[in-house]
PDB file of N, CA and C in Angstrom:
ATOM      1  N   UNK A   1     -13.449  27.302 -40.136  1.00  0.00           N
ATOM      2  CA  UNK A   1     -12.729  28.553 -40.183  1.00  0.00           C
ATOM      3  C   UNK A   1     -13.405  29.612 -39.315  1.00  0.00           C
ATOM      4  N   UNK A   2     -14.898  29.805 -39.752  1.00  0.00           N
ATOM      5  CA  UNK A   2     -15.778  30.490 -38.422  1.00  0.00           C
ATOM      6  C   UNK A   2     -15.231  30.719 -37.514  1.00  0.00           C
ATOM      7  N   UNK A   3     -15.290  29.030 -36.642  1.00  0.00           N
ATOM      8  CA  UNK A   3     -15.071  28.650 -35.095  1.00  0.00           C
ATOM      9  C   UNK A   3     -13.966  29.064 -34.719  1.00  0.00           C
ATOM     10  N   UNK A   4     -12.961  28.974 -35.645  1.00  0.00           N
ATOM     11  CA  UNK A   4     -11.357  29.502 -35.064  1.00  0.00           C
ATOM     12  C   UNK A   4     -11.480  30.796 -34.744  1.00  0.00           C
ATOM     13  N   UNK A   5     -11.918  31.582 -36.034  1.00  0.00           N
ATOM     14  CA  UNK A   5     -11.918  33.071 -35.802  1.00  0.00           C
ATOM     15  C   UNK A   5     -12.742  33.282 -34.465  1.00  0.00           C
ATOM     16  N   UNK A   6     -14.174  32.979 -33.896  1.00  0.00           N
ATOM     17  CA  UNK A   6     -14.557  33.204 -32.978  1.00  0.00           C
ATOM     18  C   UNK A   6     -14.006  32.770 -32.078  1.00  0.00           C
ATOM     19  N   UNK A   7     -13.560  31.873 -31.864  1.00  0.00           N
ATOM     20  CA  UNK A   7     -12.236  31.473 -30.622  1.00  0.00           C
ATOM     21  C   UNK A   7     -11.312  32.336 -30.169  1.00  0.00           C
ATOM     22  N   UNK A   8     -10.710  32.638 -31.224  1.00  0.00           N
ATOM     23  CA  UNK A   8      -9.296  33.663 -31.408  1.00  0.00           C
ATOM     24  C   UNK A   8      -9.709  34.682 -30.842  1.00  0.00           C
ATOM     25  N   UNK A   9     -11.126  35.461 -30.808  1.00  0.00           N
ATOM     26  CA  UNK A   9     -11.297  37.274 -30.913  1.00  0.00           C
ATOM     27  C   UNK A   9     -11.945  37.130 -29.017  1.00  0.00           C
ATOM     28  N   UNK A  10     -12.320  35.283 -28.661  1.00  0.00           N
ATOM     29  CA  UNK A  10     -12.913  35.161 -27.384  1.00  0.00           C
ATOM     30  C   UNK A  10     -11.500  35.342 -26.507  1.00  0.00           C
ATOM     31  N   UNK A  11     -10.546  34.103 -26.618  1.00  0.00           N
ATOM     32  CA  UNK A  11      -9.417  34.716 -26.213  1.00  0.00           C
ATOM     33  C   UNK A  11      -8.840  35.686 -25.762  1.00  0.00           C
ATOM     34  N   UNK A  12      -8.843  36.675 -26.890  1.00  0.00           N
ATOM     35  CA  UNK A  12      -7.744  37.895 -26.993  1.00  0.00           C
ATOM     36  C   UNK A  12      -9.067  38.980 -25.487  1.00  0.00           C
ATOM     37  N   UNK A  13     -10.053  38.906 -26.062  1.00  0.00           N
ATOM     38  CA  UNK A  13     -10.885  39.262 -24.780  1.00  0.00           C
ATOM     39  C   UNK A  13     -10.646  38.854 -23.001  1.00  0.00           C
ATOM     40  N   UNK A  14     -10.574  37.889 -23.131  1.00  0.00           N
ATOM     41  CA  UNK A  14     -10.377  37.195 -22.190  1.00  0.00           C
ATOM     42  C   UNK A  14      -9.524  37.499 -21.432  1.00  0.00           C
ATOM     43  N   UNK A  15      -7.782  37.961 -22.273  1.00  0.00           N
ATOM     44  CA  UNK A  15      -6.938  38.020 -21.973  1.00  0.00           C
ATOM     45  C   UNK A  15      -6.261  39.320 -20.994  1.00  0.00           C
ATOM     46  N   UNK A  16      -5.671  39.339 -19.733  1.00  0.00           N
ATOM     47  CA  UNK A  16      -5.668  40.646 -19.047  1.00  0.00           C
ATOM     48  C   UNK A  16      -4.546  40.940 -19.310  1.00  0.00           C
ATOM     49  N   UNK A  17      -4.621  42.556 -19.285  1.00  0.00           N
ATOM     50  CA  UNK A  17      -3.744  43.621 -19.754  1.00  0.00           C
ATOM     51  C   UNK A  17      -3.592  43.787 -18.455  1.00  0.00           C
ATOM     52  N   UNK A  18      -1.514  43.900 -18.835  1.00  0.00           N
ATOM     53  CA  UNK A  18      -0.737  44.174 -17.606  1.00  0.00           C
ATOM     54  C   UNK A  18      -1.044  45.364 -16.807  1.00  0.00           C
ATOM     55  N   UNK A  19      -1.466  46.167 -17.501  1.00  0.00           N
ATOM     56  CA  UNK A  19      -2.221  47.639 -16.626  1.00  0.00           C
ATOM     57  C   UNK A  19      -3.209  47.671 -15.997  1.00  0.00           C
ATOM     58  N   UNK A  20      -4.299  46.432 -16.131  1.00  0.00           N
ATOM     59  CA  UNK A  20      -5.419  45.989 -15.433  1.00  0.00           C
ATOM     60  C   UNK A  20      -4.401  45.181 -13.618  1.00  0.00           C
ATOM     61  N   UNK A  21      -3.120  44.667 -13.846  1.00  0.00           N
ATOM     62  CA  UNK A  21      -2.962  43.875 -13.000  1.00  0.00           C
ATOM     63  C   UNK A  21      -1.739  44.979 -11.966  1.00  0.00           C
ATOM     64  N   UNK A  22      -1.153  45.992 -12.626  1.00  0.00           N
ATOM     65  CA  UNK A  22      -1.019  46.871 -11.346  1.00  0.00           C
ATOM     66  C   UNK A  22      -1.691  47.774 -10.761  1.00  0.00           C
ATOM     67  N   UNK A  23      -3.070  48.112 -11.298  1.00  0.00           N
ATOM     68  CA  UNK A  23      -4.098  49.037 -10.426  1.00  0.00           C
ATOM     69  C   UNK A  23      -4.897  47.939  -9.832  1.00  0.00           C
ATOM     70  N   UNK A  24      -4.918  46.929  -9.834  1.00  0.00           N
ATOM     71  CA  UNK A  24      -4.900  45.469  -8.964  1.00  0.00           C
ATOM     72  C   UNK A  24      -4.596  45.469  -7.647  1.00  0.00           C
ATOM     73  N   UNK A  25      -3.129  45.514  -7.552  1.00  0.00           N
ATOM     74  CA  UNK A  25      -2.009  45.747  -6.926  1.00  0.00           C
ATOM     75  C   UNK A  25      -1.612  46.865  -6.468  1.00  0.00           C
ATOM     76  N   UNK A  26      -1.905  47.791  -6.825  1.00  0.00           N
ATOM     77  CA  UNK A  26      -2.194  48.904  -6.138  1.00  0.00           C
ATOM     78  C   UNK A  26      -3.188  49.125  -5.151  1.00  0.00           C
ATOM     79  N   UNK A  27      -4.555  48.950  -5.711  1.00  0.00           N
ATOM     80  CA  UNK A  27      -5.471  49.407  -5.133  1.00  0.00           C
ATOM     81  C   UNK A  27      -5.335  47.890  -3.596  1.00  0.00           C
ATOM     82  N   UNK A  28      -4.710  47.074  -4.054  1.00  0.00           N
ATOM     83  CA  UNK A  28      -4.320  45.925  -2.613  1.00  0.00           C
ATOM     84  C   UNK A  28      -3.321  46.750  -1.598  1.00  0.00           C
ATOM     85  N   UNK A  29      -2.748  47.612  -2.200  1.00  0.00           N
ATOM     86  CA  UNK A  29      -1.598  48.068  -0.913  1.00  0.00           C
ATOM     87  C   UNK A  29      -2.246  49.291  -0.344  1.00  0.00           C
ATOM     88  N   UNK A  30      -2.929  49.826  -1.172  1.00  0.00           N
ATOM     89  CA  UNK A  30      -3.607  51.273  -0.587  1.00  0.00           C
ATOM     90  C   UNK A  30      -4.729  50.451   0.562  1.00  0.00           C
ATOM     91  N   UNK A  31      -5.437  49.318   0.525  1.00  0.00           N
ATOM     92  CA  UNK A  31      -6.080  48.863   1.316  1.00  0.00           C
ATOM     93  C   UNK A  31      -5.440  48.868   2.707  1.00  0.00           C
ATOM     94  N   UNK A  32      -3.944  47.972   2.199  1.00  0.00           N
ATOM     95  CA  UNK A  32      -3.761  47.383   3.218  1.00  0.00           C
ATOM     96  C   UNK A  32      -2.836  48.693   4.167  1.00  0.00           C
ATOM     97  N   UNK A  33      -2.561  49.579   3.204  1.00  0.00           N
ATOM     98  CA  UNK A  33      -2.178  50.799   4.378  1.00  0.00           C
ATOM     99  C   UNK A  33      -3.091  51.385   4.808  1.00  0.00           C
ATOM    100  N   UNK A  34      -4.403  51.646   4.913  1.00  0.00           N
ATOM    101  CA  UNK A  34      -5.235  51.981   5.282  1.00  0.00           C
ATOM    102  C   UNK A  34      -5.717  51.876   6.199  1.00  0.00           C
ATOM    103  N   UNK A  35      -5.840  50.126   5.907  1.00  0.00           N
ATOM    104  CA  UNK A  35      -6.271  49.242   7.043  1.00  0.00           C
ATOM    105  C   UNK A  35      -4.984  48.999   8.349  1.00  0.00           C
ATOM    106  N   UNK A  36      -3.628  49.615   8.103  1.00  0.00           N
ATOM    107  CA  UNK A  36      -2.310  50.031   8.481  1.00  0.00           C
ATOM    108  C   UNK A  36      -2.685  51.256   9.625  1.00  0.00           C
ATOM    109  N   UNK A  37      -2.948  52.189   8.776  1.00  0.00           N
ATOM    110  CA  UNK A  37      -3.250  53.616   9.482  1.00  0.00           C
ATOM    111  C   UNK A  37      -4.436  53.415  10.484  1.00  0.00           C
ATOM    112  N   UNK A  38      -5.466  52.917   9.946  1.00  0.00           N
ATOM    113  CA  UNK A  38      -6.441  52.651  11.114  1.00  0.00           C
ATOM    114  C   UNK A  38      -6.101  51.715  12.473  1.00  0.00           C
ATOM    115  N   UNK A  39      -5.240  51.005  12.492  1.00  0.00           N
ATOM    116  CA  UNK A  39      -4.876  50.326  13.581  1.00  0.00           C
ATOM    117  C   UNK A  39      -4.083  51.528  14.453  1.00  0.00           C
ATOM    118  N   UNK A  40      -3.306  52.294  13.615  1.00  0.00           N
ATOM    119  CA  UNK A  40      -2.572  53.079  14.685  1.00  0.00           C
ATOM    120  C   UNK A  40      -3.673  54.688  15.419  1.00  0.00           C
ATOM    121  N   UNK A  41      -4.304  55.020  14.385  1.00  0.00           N
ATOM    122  CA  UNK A  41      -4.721  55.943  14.542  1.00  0.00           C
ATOM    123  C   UNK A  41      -6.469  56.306  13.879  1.00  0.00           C
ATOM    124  N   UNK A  42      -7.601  56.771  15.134  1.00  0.00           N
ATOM    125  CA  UNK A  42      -8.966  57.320  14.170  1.00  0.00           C
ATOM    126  C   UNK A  42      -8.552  58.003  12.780  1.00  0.00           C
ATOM    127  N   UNK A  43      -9.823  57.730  12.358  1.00  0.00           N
ATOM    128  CA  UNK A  43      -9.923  58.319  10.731  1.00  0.00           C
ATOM    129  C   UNK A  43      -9.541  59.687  10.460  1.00  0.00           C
ATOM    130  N   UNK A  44     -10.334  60.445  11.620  1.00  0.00           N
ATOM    131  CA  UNK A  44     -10.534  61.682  12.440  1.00  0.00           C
ATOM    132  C   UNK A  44      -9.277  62.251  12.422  1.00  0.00           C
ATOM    133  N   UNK A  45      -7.808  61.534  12.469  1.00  0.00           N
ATOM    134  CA  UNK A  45      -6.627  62.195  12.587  1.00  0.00           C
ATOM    135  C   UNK A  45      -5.913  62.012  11.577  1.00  0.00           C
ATOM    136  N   UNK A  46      -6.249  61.357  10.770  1.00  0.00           N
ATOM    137  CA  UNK A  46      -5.291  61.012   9.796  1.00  0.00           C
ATOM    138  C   UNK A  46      -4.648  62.245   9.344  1.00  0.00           C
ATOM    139  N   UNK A  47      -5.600  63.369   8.510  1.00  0.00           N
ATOM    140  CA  UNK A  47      -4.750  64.273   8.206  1.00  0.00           C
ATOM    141  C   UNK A  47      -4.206  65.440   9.256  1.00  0.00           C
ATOM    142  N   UNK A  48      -4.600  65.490  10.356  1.00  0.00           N
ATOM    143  CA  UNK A  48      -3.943  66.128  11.339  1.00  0.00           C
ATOM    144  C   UNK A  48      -2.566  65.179  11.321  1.00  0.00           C
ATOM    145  N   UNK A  49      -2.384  64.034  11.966  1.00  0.00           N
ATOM    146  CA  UNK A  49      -0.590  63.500  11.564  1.00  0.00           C
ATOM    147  C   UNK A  49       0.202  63.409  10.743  1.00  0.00           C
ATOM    148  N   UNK A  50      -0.336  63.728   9.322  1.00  0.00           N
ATOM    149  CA  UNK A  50      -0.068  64.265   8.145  1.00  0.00           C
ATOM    150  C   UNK A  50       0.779  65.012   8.253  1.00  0.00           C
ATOM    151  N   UNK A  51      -0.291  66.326   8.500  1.00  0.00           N
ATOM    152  CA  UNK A  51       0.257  67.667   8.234  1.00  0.00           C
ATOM    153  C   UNK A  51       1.077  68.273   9.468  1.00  0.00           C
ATOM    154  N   UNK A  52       0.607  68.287  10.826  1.00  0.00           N
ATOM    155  CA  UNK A  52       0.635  68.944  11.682  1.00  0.00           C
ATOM    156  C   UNK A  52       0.356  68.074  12.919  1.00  0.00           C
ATOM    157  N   UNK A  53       1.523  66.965  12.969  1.00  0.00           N
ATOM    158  CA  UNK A  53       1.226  65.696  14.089  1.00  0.00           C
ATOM    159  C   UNK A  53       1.034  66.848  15.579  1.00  0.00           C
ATOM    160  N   UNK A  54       0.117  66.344  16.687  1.00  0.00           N
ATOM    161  CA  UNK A  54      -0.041  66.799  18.121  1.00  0.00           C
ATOM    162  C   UNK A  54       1.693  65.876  18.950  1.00  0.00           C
ATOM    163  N   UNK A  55       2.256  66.857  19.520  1.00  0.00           N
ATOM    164  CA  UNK A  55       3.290  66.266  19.942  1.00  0.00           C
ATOM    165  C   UNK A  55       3.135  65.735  21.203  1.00  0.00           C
ATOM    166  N   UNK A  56       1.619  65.767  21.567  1.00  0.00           N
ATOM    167  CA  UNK A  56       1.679  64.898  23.135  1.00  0.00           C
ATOM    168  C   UNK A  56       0.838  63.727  22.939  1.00  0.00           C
ATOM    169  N   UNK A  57       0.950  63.765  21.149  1.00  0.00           N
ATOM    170  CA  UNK A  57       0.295  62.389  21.134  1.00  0.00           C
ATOM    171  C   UNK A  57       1.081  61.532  20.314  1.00  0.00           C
ATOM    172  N   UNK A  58       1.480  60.227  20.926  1.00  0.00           N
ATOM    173  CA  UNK A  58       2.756  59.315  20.627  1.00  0.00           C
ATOM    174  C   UNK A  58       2.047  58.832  19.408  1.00  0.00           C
ATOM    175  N   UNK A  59       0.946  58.370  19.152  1.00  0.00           N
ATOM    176  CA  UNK A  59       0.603  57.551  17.828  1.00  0.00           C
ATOM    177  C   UNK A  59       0.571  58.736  16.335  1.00  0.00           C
ATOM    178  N   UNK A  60       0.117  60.013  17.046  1.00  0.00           N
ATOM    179  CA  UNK A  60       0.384  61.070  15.616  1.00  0.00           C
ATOM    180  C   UNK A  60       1.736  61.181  15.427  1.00  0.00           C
ATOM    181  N   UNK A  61       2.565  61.361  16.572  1.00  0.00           N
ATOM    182  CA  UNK A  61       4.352  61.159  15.722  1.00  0.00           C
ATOM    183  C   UNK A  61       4.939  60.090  15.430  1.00  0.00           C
ATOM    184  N   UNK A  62       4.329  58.477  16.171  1.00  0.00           N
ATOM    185  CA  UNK A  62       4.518  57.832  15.293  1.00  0.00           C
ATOM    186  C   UNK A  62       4.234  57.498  13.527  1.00  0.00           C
ATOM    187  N   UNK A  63       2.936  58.057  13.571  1.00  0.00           N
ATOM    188  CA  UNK A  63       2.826  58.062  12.009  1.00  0.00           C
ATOM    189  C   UNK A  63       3.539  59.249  11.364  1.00  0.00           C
ATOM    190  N   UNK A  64       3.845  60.074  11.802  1.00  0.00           N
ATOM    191  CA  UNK A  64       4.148  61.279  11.227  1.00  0.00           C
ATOM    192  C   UNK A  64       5.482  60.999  11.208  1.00  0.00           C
ATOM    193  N   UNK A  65       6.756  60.533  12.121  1.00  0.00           N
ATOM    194  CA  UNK A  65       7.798  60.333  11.720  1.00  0.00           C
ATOM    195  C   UNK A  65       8.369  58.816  11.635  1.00  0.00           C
ATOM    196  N   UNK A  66       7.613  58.243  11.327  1.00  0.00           N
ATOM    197  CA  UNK A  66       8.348  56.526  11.186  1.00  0.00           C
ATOM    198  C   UNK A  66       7.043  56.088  10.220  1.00  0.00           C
ATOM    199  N   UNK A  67       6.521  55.945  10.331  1.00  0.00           N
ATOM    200  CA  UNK A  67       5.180  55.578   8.695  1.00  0.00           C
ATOM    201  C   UNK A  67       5.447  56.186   7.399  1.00  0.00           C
ATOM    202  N   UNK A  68       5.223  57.525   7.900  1.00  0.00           N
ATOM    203  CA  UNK A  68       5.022  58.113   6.387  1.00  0.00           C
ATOM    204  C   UNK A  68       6.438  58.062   5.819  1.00  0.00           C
ATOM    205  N   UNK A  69       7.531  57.944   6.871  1.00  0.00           N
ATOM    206  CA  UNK A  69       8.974  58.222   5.705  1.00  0.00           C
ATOM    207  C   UNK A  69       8.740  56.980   5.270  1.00  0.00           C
ATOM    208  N   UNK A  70       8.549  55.540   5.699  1.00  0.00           N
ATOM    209  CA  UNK A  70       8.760  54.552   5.120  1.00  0.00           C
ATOM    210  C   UNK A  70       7.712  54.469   4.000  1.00  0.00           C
ATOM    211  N   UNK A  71       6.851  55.081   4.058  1.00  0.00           N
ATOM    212  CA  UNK A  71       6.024  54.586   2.976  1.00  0.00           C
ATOM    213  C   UNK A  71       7.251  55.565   1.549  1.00  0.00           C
ATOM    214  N   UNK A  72       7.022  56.731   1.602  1.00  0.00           N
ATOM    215  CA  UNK A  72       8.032  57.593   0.856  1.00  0.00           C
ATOM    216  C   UNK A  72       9.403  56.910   0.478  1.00  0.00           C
ATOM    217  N   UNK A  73      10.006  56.165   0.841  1.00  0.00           N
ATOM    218  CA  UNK A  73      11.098  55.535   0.772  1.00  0.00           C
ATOM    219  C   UNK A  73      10.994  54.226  -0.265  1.00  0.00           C
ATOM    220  N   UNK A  74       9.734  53.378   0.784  1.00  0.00           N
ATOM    221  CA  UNK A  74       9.693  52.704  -0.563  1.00  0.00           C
ATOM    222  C   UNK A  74       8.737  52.896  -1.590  1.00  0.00           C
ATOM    223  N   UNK A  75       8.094  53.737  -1.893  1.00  0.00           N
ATOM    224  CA  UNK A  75       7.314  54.422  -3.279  1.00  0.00           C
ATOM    225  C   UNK A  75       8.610  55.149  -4.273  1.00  0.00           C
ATOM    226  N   UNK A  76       9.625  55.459  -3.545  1.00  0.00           N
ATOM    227  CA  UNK A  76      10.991  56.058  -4.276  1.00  0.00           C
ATOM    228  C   UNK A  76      11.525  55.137  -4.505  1.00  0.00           C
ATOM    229  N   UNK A  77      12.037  54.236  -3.612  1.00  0.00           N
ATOM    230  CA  UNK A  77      13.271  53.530  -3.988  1.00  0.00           C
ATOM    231  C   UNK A  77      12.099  52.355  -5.202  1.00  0.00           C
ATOM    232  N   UNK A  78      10.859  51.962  -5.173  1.00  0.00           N
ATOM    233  CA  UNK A  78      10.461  51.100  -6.103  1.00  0.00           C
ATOM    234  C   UNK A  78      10.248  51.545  -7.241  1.00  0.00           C
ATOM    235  N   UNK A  79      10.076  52.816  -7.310  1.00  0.00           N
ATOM    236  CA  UNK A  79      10.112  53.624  -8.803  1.00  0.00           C
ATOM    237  C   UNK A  79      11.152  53.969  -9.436  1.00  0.00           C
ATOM    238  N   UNK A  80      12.766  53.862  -8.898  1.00  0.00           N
ATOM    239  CA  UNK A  80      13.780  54.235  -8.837  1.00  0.00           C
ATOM    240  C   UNK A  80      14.228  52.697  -9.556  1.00  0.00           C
ATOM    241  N   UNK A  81      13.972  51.749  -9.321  1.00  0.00           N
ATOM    242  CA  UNK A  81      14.405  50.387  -9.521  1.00  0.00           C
ATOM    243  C   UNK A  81      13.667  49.710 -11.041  1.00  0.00           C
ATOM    244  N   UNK A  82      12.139  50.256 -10.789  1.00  0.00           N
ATOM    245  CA  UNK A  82      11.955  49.792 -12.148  1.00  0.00           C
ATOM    246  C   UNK A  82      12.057  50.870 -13.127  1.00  0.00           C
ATOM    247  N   UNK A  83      12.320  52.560 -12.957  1.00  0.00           N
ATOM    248  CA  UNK A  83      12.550  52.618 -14.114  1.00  0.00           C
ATOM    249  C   UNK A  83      14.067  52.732 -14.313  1.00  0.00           C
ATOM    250  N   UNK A  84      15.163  51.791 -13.525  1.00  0.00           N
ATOM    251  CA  UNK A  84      16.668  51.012 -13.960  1.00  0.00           C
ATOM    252  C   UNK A  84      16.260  50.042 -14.866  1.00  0.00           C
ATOM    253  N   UNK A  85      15.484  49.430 -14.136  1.00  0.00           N
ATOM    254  CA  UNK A  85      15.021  48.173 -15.114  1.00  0.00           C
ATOM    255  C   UNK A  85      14.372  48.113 -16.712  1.00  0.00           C
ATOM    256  N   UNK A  86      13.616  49.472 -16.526  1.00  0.00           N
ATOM    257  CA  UNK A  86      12.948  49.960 -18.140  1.00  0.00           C
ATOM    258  C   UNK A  86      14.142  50.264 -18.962  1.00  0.00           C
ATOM    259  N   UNK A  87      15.433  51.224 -18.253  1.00  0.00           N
ATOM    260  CA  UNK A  87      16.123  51.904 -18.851  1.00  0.00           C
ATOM    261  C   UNK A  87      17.432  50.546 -19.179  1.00  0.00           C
ATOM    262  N   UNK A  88      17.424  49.298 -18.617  1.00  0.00           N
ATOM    263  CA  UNK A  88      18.133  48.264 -18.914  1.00  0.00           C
ATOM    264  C   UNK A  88      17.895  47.680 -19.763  1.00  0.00           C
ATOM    265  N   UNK A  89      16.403  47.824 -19.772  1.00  0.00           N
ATOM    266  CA  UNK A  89      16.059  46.716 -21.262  1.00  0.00           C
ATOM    267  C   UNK A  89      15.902  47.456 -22.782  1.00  0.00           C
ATOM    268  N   UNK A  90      16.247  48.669 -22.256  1.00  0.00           N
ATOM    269  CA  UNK A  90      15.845  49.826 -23.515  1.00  0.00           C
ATOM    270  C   UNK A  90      17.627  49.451 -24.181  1.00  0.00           C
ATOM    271  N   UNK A  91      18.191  49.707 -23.191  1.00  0.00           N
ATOM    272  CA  UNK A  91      19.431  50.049 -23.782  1.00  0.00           C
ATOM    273  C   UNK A  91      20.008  48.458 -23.931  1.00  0.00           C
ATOM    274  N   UNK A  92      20.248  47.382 -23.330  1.00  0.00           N
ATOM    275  CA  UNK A  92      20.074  46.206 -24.027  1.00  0.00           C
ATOM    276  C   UNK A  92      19.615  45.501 -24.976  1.00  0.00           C
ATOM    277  N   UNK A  93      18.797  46.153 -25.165  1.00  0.00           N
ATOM    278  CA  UNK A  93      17.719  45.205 -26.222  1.00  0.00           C
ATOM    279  C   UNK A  93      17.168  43.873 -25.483  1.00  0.00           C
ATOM    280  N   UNK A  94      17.219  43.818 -24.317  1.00  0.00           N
ATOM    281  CA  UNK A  94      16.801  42.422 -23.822  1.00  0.00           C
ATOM    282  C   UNK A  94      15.819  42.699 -22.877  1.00  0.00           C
ATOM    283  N   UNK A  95      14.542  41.498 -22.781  1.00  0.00           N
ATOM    284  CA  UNK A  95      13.505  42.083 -22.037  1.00  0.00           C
ATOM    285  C   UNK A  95      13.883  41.226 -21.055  1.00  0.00           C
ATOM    286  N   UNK A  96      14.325  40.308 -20.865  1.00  0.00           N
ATOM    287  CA  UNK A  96      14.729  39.987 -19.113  1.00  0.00           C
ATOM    288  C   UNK A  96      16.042  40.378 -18.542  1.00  0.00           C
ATOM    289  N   UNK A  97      16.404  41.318 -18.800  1.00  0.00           N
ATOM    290  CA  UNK A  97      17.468  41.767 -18.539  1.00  0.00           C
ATOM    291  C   UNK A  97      16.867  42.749 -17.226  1.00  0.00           C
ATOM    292  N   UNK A  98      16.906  43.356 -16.022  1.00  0.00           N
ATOM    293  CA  UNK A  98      16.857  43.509 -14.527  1.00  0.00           C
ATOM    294  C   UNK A  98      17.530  44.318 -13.680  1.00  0.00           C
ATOM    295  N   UNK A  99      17.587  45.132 -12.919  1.00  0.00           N
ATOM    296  CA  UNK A  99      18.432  45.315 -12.063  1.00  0.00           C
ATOM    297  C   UNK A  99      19.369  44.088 -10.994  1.00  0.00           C
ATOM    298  N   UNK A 100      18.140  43.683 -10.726  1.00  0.00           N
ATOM    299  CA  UNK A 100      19.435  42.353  -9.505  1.00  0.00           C
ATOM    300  C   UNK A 100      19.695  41.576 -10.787  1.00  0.00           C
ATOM    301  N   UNK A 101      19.540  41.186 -12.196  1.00  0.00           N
ATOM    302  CA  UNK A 101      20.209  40.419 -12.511  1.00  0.00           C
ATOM    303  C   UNK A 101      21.829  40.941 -12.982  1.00  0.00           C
ATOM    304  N   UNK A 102      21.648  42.442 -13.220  1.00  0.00           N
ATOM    305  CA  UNK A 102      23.100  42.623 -13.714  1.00  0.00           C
ATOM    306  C   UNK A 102      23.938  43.319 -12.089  1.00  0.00           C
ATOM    307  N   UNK A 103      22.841  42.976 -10.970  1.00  0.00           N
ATOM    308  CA  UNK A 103      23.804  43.674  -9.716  1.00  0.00           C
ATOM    309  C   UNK A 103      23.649  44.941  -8.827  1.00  0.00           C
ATOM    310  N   UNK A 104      22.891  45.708  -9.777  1.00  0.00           N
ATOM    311  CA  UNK A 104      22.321  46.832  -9.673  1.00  0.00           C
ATOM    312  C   UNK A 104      21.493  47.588  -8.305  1.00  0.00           C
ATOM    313  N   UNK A 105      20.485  45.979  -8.340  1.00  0.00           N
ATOM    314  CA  UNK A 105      19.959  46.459  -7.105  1.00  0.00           C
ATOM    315  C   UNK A 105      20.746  46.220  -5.297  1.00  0.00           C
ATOM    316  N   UNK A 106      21.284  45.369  -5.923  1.00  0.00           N
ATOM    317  CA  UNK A 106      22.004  45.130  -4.310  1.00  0.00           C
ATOM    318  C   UNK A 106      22.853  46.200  -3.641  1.00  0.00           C
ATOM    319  N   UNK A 107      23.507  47.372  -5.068  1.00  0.00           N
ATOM    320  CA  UNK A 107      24.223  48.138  -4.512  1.00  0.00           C
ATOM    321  C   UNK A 107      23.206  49.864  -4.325  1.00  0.00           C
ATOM    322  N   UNK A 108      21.907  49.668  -4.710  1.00  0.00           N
ATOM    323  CA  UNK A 108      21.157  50.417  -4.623  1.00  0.00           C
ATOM    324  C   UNK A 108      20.608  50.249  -2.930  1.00  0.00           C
ATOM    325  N   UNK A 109      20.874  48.709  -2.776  1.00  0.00           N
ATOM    326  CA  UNK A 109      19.820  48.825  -1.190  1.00  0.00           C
ATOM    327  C   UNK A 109      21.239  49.291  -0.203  1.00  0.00           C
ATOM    328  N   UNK A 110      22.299  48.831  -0.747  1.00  0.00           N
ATOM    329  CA  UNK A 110      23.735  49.310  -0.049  1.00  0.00           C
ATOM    330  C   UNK A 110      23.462  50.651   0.665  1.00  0.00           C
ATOM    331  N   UNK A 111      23.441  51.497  -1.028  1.00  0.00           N
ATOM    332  CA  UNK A 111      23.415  53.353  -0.718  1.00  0.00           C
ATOM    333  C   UNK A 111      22.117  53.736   0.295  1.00  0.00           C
ATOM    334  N   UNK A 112      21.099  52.723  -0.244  1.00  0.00           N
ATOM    335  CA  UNK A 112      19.502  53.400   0.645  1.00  0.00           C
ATOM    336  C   UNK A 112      20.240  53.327   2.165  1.00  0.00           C
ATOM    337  N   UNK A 113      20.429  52.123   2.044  1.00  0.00           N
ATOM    338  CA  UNK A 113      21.061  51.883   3.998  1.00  0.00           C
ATOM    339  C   UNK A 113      22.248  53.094   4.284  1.00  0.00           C
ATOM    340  N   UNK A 114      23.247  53.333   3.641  1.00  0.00           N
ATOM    341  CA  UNK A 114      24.208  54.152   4.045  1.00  0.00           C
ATOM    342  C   UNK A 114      23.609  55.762   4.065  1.00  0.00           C
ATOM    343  N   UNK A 115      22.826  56.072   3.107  1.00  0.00           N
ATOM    344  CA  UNK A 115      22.150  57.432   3.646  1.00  0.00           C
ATOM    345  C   UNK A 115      21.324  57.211   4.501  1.00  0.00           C
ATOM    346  N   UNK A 116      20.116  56.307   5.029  1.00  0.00           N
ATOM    347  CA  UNK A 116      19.590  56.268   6.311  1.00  0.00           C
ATOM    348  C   UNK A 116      20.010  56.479   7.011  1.00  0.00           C
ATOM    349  N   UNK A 117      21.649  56.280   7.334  1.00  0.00           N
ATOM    350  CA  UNK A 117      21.788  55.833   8.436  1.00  0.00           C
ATOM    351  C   UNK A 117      23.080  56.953   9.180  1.00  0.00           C
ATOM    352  N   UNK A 118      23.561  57.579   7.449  1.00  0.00           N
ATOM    353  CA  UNK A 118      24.677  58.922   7.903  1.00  0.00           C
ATOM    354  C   UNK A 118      23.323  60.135   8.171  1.00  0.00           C
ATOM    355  N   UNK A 119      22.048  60.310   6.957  1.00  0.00           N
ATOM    356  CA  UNK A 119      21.682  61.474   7.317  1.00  0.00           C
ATOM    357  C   UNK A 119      19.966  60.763   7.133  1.00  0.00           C
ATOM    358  N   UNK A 120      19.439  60.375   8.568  1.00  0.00           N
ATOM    359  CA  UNK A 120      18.240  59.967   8.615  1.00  0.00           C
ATOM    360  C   UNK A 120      17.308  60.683   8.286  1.00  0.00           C
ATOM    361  N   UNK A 121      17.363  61.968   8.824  1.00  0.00           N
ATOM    362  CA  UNK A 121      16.890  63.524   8.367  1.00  0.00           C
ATOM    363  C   UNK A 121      16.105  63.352   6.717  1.00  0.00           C
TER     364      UNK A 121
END
């Protein structure tokens, strides 16, 4: 009886919490944009293309107008999707219940594309 109980409490230790596995996953994409930004541009500029890109320099308006919206776009549209998905399973009662499984998302990437593309702005 011991051995079980000490088994059981080694386990449950053992075991990773889903919040351990998206600051995981996070801290992997912040790398890899990083390691993103440094290919295009010194360290030195980062927040100058930020804030206040130099317009005779092609790599600060590239980051300044084609990087950063995409990063913004999809940090929105992925927060936008799972909390459909929180708010699907709340109101279902079902935990695999989804956006693409009831359809949701396909007509979400529809609208993202049709406002890109009437008001890119």
């Amino acid at each position: 009886m011991a051995e079980t109980v000490a088994m059981t409490s080694t386990s449950n230790r053992l075991r990773m919490h889903p919040a351990w596995l998206v600051i995981v996953l996070l801290a992997c994409a912040c790398a890899l944009s990083l390691r993103h930004f440094a290919e295009l541009l010194p360290t030195d500029l980062w927040w100058r293309a930020f804030i206040d890109p130099d317009t005779k320099d092609l790599r600060q308006i590239i980051v300044h107008e084609s990087v950063l919206p995409r990063i913004v776009v999809c940090l929105l549209s992925g927060a936008q999707l799972s909390l459909a998905s929180a708010v699907f399973q709340q109101v279902l009662r079902n935990p695999l219940a989804e956006p693409t499984t009831l359809g949701v998302s396909a007509d979400a990437s529809l609208a993202l594309t049709l406002v890109t593309l009437v008001a890119p702005q």
